[in-house]
Protein backbone atom coordinates (compact mmCIF):
# COMPACT_ATOMS: atom_id res chain seq x y z
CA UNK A 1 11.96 1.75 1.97
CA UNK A 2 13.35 2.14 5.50
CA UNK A 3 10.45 2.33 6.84
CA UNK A 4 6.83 0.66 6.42
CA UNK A 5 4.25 3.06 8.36
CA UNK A 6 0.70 1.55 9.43
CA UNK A 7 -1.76 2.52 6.15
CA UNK A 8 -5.14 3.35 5.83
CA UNK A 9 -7.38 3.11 2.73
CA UNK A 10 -10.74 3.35 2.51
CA UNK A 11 -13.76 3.00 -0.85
CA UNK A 12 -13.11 -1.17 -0.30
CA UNK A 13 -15.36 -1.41 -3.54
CA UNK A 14 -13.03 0.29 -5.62
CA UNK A 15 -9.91 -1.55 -7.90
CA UNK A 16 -7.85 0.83 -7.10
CA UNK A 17 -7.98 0.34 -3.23
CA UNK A 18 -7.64 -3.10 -4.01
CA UNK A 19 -4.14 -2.70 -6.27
CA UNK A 20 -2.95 -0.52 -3.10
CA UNK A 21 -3.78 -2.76 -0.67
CA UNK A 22 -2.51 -5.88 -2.58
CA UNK A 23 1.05 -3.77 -3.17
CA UNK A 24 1.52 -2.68 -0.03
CA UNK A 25 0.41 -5.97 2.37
CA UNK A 26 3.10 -8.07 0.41
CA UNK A 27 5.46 -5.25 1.17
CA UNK A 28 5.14 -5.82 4.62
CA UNK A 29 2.95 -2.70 5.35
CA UNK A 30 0.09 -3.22 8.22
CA UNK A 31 -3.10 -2.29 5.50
CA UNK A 32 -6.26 -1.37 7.66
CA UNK A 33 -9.41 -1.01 5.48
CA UNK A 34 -12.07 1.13 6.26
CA UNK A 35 -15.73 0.94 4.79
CA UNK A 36 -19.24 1.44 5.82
CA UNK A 37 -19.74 -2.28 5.24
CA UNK A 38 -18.11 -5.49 4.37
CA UNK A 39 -18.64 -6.33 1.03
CA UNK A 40 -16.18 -4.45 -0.37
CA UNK A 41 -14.17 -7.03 -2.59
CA UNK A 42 -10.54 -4.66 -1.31
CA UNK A 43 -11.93 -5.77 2.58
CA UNK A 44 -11.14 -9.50 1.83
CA UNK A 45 -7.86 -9.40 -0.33
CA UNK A 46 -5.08 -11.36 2.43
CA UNK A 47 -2.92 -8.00 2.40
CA UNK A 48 -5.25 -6.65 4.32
CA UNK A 49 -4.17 -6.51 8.21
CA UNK A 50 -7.35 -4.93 9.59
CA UNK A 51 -11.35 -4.28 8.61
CA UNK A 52 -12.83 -1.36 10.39
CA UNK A 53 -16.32 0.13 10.01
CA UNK A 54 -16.58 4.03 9.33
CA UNK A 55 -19.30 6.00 8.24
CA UNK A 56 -20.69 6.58 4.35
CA UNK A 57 -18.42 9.65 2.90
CA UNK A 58 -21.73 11.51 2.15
CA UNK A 59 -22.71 13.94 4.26
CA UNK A 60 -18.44 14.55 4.50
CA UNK A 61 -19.08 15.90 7.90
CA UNK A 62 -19.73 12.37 9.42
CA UNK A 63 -16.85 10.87 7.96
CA UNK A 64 -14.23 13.80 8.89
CA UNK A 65 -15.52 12.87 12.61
CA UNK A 66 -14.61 9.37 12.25
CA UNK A 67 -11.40 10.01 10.49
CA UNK A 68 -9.98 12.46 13.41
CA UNK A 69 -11.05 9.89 16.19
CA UNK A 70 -9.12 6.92 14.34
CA UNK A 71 -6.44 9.15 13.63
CA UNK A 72 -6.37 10.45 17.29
CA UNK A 73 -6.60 6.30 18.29
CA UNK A 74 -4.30 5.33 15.38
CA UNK A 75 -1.39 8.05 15.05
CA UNK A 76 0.62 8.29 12.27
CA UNK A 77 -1.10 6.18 9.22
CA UNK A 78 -0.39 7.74 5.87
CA UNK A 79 -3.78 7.96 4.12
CA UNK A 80 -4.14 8.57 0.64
CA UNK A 81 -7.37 9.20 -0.97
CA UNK A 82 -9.19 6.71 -3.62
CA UNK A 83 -11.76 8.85 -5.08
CA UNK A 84 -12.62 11.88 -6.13
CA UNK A 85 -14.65 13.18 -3.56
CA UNK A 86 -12.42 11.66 -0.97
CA UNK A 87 -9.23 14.13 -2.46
CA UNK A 88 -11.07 16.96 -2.00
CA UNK A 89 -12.44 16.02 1.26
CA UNK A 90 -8.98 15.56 2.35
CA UNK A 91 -8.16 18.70 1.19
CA UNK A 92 -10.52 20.43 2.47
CA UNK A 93 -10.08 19.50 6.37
CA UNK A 94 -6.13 18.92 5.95
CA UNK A 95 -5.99 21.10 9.41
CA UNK A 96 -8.22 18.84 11.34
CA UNK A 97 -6.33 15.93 9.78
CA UNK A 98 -2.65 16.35 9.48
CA UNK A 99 -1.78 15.93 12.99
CA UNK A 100 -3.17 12.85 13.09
CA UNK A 101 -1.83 10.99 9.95
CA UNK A 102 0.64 10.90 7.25
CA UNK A 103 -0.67 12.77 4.27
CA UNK A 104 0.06 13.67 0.08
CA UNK A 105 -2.49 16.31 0.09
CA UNK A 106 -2.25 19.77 -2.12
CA UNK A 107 -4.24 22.23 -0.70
CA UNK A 108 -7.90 22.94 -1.42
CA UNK A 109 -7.53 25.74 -3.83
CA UNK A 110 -5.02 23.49 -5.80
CA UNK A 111 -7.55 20.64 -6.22
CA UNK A 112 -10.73 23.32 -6.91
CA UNK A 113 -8.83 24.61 -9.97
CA UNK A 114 -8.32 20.70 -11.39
CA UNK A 115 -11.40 19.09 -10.34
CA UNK A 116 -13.65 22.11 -11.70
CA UNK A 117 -13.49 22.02 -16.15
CA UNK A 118 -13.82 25.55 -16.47
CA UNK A 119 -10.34 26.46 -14.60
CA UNK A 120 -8.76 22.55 -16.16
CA UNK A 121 -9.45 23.93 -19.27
CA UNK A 122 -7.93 27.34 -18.30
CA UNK A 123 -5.28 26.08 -17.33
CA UNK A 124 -4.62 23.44 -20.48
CA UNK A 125 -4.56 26.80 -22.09
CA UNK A 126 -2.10 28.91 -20.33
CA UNK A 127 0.46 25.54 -20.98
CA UNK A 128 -0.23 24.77 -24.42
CA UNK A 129 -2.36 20.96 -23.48
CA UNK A 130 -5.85 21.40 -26.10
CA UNK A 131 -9.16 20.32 -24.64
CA UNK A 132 -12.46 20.23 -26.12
CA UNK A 133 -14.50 22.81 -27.27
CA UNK A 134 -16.92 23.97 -24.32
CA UNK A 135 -19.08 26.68 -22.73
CA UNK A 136 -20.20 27.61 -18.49
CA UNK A 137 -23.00 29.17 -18.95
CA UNK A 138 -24.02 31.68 -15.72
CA UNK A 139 -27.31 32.90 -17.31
CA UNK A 140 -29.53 31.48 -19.63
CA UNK A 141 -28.59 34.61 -21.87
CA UNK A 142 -24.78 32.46 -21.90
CA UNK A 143 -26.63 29.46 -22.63
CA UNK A 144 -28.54 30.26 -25.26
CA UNK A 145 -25.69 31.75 -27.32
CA UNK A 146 -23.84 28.42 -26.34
CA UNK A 147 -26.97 26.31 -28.06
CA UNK A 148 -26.37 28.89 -31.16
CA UNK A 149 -22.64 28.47 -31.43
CA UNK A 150 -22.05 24.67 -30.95
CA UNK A 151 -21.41 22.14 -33.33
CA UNK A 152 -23.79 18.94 -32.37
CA UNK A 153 -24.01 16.57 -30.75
CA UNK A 154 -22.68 18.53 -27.60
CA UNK A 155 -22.32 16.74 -24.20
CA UNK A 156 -24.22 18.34 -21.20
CA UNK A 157 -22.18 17.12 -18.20
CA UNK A 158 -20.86 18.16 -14.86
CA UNK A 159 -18.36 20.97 -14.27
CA UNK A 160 -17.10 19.04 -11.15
CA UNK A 161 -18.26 15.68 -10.30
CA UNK A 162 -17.04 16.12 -6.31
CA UNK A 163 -19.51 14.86 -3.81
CA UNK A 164 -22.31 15.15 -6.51
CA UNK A 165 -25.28 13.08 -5.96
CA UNK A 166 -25.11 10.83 -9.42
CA UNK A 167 -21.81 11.52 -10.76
CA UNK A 168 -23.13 10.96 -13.92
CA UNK A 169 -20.89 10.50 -17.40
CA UNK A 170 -23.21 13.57 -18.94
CA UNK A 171 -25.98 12.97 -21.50
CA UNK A 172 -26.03 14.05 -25.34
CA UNK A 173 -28.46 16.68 -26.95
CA UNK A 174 -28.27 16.34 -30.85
CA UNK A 175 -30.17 19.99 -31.55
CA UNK A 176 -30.04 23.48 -29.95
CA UNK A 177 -33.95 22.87 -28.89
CA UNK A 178 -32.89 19.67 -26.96
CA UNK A 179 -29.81 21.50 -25.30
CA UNK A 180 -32.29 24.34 -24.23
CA UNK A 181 -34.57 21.72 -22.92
CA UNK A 182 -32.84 19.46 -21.40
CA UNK A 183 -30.73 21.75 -19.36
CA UNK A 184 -32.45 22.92 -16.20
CA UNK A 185 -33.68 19.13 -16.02
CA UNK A 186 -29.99 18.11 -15.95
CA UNK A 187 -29.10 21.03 -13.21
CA UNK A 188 -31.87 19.79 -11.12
CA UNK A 189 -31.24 16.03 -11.57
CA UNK A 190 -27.37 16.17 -10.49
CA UNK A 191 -27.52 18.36 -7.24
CA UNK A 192 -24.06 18.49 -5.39
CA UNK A 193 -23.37 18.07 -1.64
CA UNK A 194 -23.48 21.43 0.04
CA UNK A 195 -20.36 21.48 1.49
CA UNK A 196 -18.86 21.84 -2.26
CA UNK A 197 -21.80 24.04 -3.41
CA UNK A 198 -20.88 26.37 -0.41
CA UNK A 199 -17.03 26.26 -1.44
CA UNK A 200 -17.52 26.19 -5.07
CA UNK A 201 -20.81 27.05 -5.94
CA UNK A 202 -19.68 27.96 -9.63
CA UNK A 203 -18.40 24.76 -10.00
CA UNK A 204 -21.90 23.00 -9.33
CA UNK A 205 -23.02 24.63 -12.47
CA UNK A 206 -23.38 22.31 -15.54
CA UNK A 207 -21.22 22.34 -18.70
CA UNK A 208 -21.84 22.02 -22.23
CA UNK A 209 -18.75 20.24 -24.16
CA UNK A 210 -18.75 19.37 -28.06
CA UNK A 211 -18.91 15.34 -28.27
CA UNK A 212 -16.58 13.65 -30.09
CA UNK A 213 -17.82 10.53 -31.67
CA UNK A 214 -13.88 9.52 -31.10
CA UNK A 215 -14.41 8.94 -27.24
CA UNK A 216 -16.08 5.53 -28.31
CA UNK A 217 -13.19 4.33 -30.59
CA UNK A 218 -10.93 4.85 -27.81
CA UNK A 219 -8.76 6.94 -25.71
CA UNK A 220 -5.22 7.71 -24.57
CA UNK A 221 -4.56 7.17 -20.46
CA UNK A 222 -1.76 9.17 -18.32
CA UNK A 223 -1.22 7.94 -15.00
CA UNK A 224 2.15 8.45 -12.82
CA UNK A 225 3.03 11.22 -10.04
CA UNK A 226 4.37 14.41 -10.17
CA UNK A 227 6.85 15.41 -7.45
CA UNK A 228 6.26 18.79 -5.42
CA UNK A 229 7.57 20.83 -7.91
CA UNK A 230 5.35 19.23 -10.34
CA UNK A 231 8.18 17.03 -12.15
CA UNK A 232 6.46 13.84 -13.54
CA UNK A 233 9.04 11.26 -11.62
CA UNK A 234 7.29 8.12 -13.35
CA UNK A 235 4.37 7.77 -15.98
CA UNK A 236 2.68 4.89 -18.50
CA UNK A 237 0.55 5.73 -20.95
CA UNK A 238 -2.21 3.49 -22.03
CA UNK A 239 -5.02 2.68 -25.11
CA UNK A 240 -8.24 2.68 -23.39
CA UNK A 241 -10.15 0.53 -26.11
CA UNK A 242 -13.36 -0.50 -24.71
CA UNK A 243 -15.38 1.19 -21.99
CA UNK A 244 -18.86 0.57 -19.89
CA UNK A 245 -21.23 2.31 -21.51
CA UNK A 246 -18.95 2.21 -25.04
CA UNK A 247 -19.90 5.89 -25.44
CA UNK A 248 -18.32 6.76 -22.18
CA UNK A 249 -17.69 5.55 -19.45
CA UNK A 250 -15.50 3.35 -17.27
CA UNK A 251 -12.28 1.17 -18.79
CA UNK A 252 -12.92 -2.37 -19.79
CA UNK A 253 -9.91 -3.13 -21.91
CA UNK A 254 -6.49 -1.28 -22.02
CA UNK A 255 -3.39 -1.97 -24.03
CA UNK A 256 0.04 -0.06 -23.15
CA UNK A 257 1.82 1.94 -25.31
CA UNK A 258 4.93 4.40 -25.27
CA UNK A 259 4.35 7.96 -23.60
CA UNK A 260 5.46 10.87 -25.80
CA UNK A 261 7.92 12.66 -24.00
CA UNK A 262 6.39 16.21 -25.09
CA UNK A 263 3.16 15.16 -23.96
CA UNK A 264 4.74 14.29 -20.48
CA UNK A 265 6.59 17.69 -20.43
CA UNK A 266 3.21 19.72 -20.93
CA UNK A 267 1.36 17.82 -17.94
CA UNK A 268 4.32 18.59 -15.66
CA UNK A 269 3.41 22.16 -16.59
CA UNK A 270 -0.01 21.78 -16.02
CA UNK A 271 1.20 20.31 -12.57
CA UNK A 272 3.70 23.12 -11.78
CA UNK A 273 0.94 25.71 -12.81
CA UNK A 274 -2.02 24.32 -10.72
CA UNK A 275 0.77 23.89 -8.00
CA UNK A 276 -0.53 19.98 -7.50
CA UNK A 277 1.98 16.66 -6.64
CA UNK A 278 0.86 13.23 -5.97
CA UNK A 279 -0.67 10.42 -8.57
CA UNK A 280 -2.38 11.70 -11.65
CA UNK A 281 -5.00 10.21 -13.85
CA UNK A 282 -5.13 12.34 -16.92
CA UNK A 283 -7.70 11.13 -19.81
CA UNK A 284 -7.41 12.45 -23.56
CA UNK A 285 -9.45 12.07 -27.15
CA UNK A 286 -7.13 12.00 -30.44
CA UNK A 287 -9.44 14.15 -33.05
CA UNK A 288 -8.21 15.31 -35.92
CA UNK A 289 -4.25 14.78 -35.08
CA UNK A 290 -4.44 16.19 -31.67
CA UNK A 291 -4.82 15.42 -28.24
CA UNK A 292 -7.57 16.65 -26.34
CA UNK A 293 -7.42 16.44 -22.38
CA UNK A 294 -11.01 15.59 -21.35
CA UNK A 295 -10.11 14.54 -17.41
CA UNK A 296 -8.16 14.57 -14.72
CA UNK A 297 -8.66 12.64 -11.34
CA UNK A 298 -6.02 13.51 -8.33
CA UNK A 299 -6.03 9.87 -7.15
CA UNK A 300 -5.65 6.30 -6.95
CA UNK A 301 -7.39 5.10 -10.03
CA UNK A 302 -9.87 1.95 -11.34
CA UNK A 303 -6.92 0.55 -13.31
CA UNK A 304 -3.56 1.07 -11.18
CA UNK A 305 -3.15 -2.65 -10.96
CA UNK A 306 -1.73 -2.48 -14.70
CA UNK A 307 0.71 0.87 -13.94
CA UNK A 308 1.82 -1.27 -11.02
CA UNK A 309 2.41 -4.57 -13.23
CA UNK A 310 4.24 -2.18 -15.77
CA UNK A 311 6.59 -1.16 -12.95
CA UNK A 312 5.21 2.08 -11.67
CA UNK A 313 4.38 1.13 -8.03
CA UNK A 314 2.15 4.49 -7.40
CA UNK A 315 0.90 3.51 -3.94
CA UNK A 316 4.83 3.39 -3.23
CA UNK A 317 5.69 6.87 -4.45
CA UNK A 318 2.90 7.62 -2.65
CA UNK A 319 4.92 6.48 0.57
CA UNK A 320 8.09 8.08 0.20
CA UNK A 321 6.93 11.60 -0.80
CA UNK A 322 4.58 11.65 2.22
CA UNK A 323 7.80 10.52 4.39
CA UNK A 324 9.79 13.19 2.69
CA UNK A 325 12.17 10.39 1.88
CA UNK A 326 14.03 11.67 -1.08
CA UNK A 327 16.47 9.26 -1.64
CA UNK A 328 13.70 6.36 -1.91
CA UNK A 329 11.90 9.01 -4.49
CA UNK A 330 14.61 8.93 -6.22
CA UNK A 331 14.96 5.00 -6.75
CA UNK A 332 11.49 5.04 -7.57
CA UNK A 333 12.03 6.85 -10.30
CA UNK A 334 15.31 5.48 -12.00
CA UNK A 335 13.72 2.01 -11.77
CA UNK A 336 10.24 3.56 -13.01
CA UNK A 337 12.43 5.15 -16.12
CA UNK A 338 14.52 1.87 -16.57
CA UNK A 339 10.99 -0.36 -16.56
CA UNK A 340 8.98 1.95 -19.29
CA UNK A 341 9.48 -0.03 -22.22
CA UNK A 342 6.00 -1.44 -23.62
CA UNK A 343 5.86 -5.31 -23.39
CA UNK A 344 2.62 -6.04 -25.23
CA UNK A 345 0.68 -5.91 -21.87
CA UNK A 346 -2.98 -5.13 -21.64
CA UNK A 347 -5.52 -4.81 -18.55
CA UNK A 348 -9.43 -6.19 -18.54
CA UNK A 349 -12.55 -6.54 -15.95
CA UNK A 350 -12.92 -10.10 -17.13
CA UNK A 351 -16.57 -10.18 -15.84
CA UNK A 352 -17.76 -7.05 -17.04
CA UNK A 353 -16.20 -7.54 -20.51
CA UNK A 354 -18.38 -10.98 -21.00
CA UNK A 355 -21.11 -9.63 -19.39
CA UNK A 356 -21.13 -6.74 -21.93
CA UNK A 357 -20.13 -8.56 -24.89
CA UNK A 358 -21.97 -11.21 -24.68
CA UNK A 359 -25.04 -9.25 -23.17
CA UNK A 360 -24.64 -7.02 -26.53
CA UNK A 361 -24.58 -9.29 -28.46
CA UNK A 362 -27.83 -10.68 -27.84
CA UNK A 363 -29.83 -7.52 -27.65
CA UNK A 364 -28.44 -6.57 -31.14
CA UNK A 365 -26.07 -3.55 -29.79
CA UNK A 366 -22.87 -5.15 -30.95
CA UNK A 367 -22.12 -6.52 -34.43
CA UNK A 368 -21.39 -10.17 -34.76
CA UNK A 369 -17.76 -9.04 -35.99
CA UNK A 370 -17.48 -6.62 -32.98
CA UNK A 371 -18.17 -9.60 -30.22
CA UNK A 372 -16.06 -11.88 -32.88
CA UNK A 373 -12.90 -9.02 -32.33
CA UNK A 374 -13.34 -9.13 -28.40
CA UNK A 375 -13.61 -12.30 -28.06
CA UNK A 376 -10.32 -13.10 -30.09
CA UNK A 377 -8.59 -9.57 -28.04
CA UNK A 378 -8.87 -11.47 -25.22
CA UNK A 379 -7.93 -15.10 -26.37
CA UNK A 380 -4.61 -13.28 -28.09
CA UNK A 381 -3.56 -11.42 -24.79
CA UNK A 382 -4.17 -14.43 -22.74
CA UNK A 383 -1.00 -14.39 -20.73
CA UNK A 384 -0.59 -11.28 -20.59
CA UNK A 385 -4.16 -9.62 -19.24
CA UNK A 386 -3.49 -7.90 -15.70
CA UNK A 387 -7.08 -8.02 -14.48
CA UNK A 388 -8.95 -5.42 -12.49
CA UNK A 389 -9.39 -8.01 -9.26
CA UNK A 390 -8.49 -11.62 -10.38
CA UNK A 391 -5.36 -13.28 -8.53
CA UNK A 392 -5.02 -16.69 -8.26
CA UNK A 393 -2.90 -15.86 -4.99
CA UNK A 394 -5.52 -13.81 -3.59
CA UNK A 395 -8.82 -14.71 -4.67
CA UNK A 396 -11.38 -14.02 -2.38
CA UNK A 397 -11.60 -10.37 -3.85
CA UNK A 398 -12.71 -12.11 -7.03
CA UNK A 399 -15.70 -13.57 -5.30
CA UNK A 400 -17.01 -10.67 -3.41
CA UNK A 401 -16.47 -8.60 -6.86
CA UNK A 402 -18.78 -10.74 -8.88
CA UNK A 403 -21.16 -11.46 -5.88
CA UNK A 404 -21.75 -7.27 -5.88
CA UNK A 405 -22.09 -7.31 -9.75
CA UNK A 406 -24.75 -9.91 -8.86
CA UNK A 407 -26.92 -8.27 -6.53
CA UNK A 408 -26.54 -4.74 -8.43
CA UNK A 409 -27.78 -5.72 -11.44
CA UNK A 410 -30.62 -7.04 -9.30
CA UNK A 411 -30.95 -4.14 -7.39
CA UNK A 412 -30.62 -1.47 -10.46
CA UNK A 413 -32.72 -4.01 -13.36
CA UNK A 414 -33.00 -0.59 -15.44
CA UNK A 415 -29.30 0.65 -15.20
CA UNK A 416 -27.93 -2.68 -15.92
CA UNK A 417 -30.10 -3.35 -19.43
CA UNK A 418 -29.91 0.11 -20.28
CA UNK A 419 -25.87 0.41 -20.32
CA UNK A 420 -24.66 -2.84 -19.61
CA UNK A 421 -26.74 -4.42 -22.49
CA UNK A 422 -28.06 -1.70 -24.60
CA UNK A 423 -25.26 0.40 -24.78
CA UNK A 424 -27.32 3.55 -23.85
């Protein structure tokens, strides 16, 4: 790069802010992290220049406030969003905030038709990707031919999970009477923020999806970017092959494995069709010899620490589209290309995975042979494990990550025996 601009990044509890900020301080980019508090293990890694206090992202209005008056302080920091909620955020005041800082941001009606499942899985159709069976119901007339039609267990989960209060995984109903029942419950339960029930308000509805017992066994993991056009300039592809809760939830252990080229062609379809560029998390089930895409987050991502150790420096591509610096793109890419080959690496939380394993264990969810197989997965990788925050060169992260763990399974007794331990 010829040039290093000042960077902001914000959601310090996340991994993903941390592999940014880790990547880009030893680059010799001035990292400021911003966060309502300080115990955000990404607000102690040493790449990071600057701490700065903003706001809590919900309501969005607060936090738009703050970002205009430290953009109007701070001129020209790219920013690049680490969640969800923050993309569409972005996206959704990109006039208030692009004369203030360097942004990757597709506009709003872009990241509506991706973060909502009904248009995703609209659009999976019109370029040939398969996703699960599912249903939107309007009316309870569309939901109760849903309940007839499916093929149980089905998944009752969010269309969009953007600004919504729980962002919950979804919960299962094994019978057409528990679907009917449990659905209003659910819809009431999981409200949104009104700023995306006001833009989207169909998107606030819930979903019903067929559940496929093959989500626990393991999925496949897409994560690269795709240039303007919608060209995927770098991708890995990855084995997701434990998760927290095992049924579904967030990535404990991944191994890498080769991308299929075809599969790579049809997401930079589904890019150019939905009309999106930047990093890509794409999630998908193997059932019955095909792939099924089940998500797809707009983002920096829990596990980018392993894309970057594999050679696929997102946070960098990130940099040089947002600069408009082509020829750097470019490099990106041929070295990205030249670095693809699997090496036998795999990614783990290390505290999480003991936690859960051994936690398990004891309560009777996990076989003796299960905790036997995890337990020699991660003696056999040792080596080669890039871990979600551990770095012996930068370890004060590590600290503040299990200190957190600490005090929220304190905090949330319930939540923590309930998936952490029971697997429920």
């Amino acid at each position: 790069m010829t040039e290093t601009p000042p960077v902001l990044l914000t959601s310090a509890d996340y991994c993903g802010t941390l592999a940014a900020a880790r990547l880009l301080g030893r680059l010799g980019f001035r990292v400021t992290m911003a966060a309502p508090g300080l115990a955000g293990p990404a607000s102690w890694s040493r790449q990071v220049a600057r701490r700065v206090r903003c706001p809590p992202l919900s309501p969005p209005e607060g936090f738009v406030r703050w970002l205009v008056d430290f953009g109007t302080q701070n001129p020209g920091h790219l920013y690049y969003p680490t969640s969800d909620d923050l993309a569409w955020v972005t996206a959704a005041h990109l006039a208030e905030l692009s004369p203030h800082f360097l942004l990757l941001t597709p506009p709003l009606p872009v990241l509506d038709r991706l973060l909502d499942k009904a248009s995703l899985h609209a659009l999976c159709a019109e370029v040939g990707i398969d996703t699960p069976r599912a249903w939107f119901p309007r009316q309870r007339a569309d939901l109760e031919r849903a309940a007839a039609e499916a093929s149980y267990p089905v998944l009752v989960k969010q269309r969009t999970q953007v600004l919504s209060a729980s962002h919950t995984k979804g919960i299962l109903a094994r019978t057409p009477d528990e679907l009917l029942a449990q659905w209003e419950p659910f819809a009431r339960l999981n409200p949104h923020d009104a700023a995306i029930g006001g833009s989207s308000p169909e998107a606030c509805r819930p979903m019903i999806q067929e559940y496929r017992a093959e989500v626990a066994d393991g999925t496949l993991i897409v994560a690269g970017f795709a240039d303007r056009d919608g060209a995927v300039l770098g991708a890995r592809a990855g084995l997701k092959l434990l998760q927290r809760p095992r049924r579904m939830g967030i990535a404990l252990c991944l191994e890498e494995t080769a991308l299929d080229p075809a599969l790579a062609a049809a997401l930079g379809r589904l890019f150019r069709a939905a009309g999106y560029f930047g990093v890509f998390h794409v999630e998908l089930i193997r059932s019955k010899g095909r792939l099924l895409l089940i998500d797809f987050n707009p983002r920096y991502y829990h596990h980018m620490a392993f894309e970057i150790a594999r050679g696929l420096p997102l946070p960098l591509f990130v940099v040089a589209a947002a600069m408009g610096d082509r020829a750097a793109l470019d490099r990106l890419a041929v070295e990205a290309m030249a670095s693809s080959e699997p090496r036998g690496r795999v990614f783990a939380h290390w505290l999480d995975l003991r936690v859960m394993v051994a936690g398990q264990r004891f309560f009777g969810a996990m076989t003796p042979d299960e905790a036997a197989r995890w337990w020699r997965w991660s003696q056999v990788h040792r080596g080669r494990t890039i871990d979600a925050v551990w770095d012996g060169a930068d370890r004060w992260p590590t600290l503040f990550d299990v200190a957190n763990r600490l005090q929220d399974w304190v905090r949330h007794p319930r939540s923590f025996v309930r998936r952490t331990l029971l697997n429920r």
